[in-house]
N, C-alpha and C. Protein backbone atom coordinates (compact mmCIF):
# COMPACT_ATOMS: atom_id res chain seq x y z
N UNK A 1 63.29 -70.89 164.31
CA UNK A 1 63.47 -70.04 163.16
C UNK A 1 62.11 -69.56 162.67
N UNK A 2 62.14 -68.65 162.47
CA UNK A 2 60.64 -67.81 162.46
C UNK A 2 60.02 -68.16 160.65
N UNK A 3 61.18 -68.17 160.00
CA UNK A 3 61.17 -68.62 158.18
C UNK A 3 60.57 -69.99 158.74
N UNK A 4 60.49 -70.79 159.26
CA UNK A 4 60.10 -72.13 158.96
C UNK A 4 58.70 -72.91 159.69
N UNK A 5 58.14 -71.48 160.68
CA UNK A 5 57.21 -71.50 161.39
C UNK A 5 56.21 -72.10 161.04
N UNK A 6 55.00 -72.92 161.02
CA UNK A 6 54.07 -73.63 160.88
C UNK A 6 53.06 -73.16 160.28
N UNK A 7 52.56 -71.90 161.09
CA UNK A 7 52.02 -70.95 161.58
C UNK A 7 52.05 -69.42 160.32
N UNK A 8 52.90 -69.42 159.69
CA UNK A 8 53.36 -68.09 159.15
C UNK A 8 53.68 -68.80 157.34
N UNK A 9 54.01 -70.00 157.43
CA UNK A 9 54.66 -70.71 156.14
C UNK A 9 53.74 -70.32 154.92
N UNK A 10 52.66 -71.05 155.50
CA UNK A 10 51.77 -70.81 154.47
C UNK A 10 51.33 -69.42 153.77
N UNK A 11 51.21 -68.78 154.68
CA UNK A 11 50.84 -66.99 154.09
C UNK A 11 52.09 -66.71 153.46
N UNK A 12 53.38 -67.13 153.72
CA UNK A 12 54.55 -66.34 153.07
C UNK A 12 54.31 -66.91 151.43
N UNK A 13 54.46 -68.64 151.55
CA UNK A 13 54.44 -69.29 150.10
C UNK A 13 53.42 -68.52 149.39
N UNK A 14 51.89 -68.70 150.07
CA UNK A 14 50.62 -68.06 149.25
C UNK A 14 51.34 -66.53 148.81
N UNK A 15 51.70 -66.08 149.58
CA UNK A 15 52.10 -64.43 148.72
C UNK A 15 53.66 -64.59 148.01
N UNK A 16 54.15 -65.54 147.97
CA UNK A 16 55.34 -65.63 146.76
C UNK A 16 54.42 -66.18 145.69
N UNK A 17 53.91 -66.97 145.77
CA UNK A 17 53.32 -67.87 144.78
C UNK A 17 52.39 -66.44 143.88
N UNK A 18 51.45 -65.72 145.07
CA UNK A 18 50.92 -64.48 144.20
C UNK A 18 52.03 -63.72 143.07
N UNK A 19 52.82 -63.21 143.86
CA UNK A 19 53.72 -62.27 142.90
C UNK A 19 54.78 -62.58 142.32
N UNK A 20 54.83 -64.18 142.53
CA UNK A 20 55.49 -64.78 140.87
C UNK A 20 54.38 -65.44 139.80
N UNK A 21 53.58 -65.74 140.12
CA UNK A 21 52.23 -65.83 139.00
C UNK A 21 52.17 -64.33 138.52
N UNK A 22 51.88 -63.33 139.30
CA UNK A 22 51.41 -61.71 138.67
C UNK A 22 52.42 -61.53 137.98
N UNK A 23 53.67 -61.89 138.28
CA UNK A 23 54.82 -61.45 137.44
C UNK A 23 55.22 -62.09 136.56
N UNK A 24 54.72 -63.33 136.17
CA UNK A 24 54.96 -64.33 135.27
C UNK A 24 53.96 -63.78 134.21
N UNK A 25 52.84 -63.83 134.70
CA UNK A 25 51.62 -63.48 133.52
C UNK A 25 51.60 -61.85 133.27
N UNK A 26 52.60 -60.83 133.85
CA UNK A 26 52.70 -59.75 133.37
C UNK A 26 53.85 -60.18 132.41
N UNK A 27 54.24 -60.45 132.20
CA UNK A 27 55.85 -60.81 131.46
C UNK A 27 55.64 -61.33 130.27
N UNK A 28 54.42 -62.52 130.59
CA UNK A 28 54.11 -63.04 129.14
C UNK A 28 52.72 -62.47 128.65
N UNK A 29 52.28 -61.88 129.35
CA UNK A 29 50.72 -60.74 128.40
C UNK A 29 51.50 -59.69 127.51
N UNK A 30 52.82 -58.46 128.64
CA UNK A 30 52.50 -57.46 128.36
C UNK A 30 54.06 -56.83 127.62
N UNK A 31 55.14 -57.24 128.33
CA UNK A 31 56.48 -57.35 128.18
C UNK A 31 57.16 -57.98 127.01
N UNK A 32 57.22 -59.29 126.99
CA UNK A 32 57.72 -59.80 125.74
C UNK A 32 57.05 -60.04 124.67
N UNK A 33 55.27 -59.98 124.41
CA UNK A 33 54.91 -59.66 123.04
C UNK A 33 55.47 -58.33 122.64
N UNK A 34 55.73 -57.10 123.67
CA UNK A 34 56.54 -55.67 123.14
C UNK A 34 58.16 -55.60 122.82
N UNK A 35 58.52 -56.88 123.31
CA UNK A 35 60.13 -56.93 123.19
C UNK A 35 60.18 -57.62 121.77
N UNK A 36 59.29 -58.42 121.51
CA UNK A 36 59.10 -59.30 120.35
C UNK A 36 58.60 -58.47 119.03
N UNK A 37 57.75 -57.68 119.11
CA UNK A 37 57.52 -56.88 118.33
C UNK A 37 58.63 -55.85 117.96
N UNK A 38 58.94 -55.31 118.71
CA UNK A 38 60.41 -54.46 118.43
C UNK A 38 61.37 -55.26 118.27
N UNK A 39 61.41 -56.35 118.47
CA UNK A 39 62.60 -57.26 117.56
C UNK A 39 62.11 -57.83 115.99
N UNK A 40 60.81 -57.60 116.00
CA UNK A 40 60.82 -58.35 114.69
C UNK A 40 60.72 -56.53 113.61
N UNK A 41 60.01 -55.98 114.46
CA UNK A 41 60.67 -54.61 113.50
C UNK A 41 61.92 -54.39 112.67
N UNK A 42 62.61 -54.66 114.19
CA UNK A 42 64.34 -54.09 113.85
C UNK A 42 64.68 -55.29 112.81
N UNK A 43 63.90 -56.16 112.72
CA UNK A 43 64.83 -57.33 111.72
C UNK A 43 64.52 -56.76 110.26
N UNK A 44 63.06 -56.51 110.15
CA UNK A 44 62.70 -56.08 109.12
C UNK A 44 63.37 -54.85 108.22
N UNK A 45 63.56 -54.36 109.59
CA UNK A 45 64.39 -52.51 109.29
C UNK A 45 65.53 -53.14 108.59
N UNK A 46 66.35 -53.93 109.17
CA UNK A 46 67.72 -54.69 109.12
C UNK A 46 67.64 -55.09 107.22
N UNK A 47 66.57 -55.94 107.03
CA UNK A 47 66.92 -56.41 106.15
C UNK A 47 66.65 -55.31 104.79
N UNK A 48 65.17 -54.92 105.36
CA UNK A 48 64.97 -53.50 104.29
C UNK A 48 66.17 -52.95 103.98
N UNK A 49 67.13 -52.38 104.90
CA UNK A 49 68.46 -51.78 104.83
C UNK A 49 69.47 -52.40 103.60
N UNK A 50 69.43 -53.99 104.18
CA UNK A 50 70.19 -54.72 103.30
C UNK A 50 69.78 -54.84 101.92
N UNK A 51 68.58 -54.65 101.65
CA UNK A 51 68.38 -55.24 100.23
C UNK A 51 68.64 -53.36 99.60
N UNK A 52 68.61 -52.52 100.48
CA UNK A 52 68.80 -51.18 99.37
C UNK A 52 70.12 -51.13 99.57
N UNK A 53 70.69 -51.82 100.36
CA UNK A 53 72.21 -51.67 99.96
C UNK A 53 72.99 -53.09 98.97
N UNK A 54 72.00 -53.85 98.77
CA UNK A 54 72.43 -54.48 97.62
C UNK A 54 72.15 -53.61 95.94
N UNK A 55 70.73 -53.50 96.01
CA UNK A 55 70.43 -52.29 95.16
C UNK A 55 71.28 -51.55 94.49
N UNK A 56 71.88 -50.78 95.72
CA UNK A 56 72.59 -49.45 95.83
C UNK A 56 73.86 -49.94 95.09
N UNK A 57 74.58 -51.04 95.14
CA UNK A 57 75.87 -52.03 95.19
C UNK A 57 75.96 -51.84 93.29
N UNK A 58 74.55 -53.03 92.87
CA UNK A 58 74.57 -53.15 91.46
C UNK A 58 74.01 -51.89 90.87
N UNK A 59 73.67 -50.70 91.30
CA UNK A 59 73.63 -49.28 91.06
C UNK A 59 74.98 -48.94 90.61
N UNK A 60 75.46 -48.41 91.54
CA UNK A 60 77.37 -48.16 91.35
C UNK A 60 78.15 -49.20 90.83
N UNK A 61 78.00 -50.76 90.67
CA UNK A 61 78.68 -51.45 89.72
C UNK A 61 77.90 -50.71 88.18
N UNK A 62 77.12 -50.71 87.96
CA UNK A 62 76.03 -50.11 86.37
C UNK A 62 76.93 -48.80 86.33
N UNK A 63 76.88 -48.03 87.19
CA UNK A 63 77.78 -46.51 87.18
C UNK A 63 78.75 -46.51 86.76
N UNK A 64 79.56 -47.43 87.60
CA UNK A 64 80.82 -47.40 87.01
C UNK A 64 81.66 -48.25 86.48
N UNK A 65 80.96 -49.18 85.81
CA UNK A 65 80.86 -48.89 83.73
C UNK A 65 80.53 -48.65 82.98
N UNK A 66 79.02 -47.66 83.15
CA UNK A 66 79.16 -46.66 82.56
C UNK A 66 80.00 -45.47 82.49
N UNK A 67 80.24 -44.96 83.07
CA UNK A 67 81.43 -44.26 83.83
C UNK A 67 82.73 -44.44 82.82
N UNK A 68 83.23 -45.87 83.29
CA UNK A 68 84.43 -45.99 82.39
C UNK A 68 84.47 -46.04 81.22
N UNK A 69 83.29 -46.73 80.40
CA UNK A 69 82.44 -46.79 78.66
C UNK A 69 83.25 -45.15 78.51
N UNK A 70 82.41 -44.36 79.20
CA UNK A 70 82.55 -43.12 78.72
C UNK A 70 83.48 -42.50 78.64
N UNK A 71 84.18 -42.84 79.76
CA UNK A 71 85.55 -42.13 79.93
C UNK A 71 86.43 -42.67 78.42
N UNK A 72 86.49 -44.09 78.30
CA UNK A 72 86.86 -44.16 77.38
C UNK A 72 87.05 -44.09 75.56
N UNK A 73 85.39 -44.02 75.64
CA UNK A 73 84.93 -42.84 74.40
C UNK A 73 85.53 -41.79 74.37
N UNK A 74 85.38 -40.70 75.03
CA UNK A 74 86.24 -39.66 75.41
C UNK A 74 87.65 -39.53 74.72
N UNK A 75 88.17 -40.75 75.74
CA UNK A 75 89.72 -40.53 75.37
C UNK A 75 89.75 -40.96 73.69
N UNK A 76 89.13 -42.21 73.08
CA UNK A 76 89.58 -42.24 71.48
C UNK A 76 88.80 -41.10 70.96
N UNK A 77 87.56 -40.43 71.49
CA UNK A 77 87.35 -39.04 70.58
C UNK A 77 88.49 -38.20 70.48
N UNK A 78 89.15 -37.41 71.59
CA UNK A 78 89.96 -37.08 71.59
C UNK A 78 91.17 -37.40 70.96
N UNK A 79 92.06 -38.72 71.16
CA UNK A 79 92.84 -39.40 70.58
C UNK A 79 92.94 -38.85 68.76
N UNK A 80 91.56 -39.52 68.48
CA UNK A 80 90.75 -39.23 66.93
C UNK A 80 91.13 -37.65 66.16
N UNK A 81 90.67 -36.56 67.35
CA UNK A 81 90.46 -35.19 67.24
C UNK A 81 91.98 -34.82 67.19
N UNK A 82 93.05 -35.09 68.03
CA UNK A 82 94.13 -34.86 67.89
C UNK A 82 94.93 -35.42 66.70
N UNK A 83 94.93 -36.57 66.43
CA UNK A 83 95.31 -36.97 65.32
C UNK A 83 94.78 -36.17 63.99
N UNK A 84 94.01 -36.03 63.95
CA UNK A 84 92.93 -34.80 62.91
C UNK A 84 93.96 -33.72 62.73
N UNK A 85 93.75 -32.89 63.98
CA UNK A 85 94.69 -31.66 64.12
C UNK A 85 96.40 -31.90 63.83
N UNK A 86 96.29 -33.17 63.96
CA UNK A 86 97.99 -32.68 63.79
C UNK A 86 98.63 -33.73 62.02
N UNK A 87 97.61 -34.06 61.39
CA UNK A 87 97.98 -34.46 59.82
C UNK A 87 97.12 -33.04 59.27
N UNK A 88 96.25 -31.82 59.89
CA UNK A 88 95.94 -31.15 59.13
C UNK A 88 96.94 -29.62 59.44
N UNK A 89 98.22 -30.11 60.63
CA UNK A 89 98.77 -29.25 60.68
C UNK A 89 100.27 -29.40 59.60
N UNK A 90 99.99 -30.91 59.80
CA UNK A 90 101.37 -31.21 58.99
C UNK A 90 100.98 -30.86 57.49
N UNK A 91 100.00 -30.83 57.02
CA UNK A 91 99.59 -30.63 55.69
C UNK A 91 99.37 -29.18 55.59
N UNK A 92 99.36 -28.46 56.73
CA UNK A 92 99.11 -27.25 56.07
C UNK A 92 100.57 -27.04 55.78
N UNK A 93 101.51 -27.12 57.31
CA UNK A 93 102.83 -26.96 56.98
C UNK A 93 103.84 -27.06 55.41
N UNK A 94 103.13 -27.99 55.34
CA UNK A 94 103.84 -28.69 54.38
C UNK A 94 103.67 -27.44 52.92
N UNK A 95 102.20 -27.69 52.93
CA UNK A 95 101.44 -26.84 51.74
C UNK A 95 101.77 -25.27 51.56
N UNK A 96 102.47 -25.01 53.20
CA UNK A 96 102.31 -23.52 52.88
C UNK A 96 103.77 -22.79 52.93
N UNK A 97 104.74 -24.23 52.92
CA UNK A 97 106.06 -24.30 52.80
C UNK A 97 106.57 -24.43 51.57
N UNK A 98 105.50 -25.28 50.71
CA UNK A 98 106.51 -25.29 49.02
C UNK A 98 105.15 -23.40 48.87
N UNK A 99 104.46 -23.09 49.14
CA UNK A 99 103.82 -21.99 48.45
C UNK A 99 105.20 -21.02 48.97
N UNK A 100 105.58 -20.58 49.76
CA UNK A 100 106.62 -19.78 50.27
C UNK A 100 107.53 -20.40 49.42
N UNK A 101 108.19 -21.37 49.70
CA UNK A 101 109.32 -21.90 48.41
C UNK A 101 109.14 -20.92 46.99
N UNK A 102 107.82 -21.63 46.63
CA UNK A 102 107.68 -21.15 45.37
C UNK A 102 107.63 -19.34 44.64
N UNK A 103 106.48 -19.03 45.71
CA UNK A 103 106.79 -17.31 45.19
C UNK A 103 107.67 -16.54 45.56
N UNK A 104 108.66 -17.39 46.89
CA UNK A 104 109.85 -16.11 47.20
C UNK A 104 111.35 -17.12 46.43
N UNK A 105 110.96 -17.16 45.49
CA UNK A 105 112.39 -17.19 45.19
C UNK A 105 113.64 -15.88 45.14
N UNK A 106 113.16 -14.50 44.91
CA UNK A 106 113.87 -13.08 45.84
C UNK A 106 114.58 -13.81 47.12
N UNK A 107 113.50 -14.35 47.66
CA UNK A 107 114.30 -14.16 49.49
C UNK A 107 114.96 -15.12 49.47
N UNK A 108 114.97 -16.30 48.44
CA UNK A 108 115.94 -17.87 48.77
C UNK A 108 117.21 -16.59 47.99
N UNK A 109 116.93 -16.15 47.22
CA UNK A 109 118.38 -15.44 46.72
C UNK A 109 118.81 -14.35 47.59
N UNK A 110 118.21 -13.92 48.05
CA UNK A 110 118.59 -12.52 49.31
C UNK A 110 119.32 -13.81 50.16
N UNK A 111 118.74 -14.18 50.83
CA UNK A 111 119.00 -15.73 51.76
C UNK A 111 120.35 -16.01 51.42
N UNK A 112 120.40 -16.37 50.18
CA UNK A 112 122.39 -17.47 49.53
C UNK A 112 123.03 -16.28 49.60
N UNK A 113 122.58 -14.84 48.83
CA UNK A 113 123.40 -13.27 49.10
C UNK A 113 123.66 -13.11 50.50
N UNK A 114 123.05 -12.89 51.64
CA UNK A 114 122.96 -12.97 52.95
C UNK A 114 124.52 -13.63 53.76
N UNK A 115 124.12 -15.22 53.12
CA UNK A 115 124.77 -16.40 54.00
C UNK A 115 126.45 -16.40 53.70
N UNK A 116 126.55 -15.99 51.76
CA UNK A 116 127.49 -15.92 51.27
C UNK A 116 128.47 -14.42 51.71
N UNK A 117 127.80 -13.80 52.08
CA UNK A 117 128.68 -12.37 52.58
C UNK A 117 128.89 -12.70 53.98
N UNK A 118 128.37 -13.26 54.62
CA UNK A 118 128.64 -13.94 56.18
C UNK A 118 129.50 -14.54 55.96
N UNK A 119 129.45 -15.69 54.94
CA UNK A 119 130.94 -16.61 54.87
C UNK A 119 132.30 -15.67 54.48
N UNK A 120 132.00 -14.73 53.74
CA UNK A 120 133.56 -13.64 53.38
C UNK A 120 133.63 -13.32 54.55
N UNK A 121 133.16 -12.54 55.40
CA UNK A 121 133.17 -11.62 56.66
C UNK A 121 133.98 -12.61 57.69
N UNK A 122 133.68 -13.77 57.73
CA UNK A 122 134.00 -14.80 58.55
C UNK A 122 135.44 -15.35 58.43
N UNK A 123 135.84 -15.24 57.14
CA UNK A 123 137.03 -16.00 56.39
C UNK A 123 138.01 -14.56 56.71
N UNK A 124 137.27 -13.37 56.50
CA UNK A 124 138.29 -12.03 56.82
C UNK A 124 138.87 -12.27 57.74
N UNK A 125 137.93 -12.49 59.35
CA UNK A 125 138.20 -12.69 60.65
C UNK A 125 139.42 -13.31 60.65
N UNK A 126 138.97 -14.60 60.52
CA UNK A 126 140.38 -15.78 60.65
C UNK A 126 141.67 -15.39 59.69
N UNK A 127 141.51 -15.02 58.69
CA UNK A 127 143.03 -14.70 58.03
C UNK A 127 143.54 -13.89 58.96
N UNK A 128 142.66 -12.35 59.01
CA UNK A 128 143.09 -11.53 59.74
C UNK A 128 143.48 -11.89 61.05
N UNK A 129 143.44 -12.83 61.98
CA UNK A 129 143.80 -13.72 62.94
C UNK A 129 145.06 -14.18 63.09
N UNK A 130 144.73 -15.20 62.20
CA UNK A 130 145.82 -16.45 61.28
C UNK A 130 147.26 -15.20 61.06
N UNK A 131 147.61 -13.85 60.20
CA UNK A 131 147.99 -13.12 60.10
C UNK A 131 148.52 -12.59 61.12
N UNK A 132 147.68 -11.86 62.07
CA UNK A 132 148.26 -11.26 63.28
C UNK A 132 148.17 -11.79 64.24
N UNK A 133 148.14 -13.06 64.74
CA UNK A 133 148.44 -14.07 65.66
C UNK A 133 147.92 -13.29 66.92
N UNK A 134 146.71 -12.69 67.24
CA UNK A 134 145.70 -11.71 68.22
C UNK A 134 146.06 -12.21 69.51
N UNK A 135 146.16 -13.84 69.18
CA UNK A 135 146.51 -14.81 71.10
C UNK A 135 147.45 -14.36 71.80
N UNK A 136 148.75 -13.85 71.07
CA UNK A 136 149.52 -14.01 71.79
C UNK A 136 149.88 -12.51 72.30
């Protein structure tokens, strides 16, 4: 077997032995201090990331209650404002209902004249009805 030759053994081992030493001490000079460095980057990147997204987290928790604070100011301003508007509608109502009461007493009597000739007109109908039995 020519692999096990006497003669040849030694030169093969001596040149494995070369280019796993060259490749061992390229690996640990040049290779994994660069794999190591770009891993400790990316960790850094990693965590930088994480802490602005914790940041970012109690940012938008602060937002939004402020957010809701406001929203809910809002709604009792409003609430407040409507209530306003509608005791100063009932009060005007009110106020500008006895003033009409009061200076048209003409039209409350036109009004009972009005309602009361509707009720004759009405009572005509039905006798006149009642009388000539129209149904049948």
């Amino acid at each position: 077997m020519p692999q096990l030759d006497k003669v040849t053994f030694f030169s093969q081992f001596f040149w494995l032995l070369v280019f796993f030493l060259s490749f061992y001490l390229l690996s640990l000079k040049i290779i994994l201090p660069s794999i190591s460095t770009l891993l400790k980057i990316r960790k850094k990147k990693i965590d930088r990331i994480h802490s602005d997204i914790r940041l970012l987290k109690g940012e938008e928790s602060g937002l939004s209650e402020d957010h809701d604070r406001i929203l809910l100011d809002s709604f009792h301003e409003s609430r407040k404002v409507i209530h306003n508007l509608l005791s100063y509608n009932q009060e005007w109502m009110s106020h500008s209902n006895r003033d009409i009461n009061q200076s048209s007493l003409s039209l409350l009597n036109a009004n009972k004249a009005y309602l009361s000739s509707l009720k004759d007109i009405k009572m005509d109908e039905f006798m006149f009805n009642k009388v000539f039995d129209t149904s049948k």
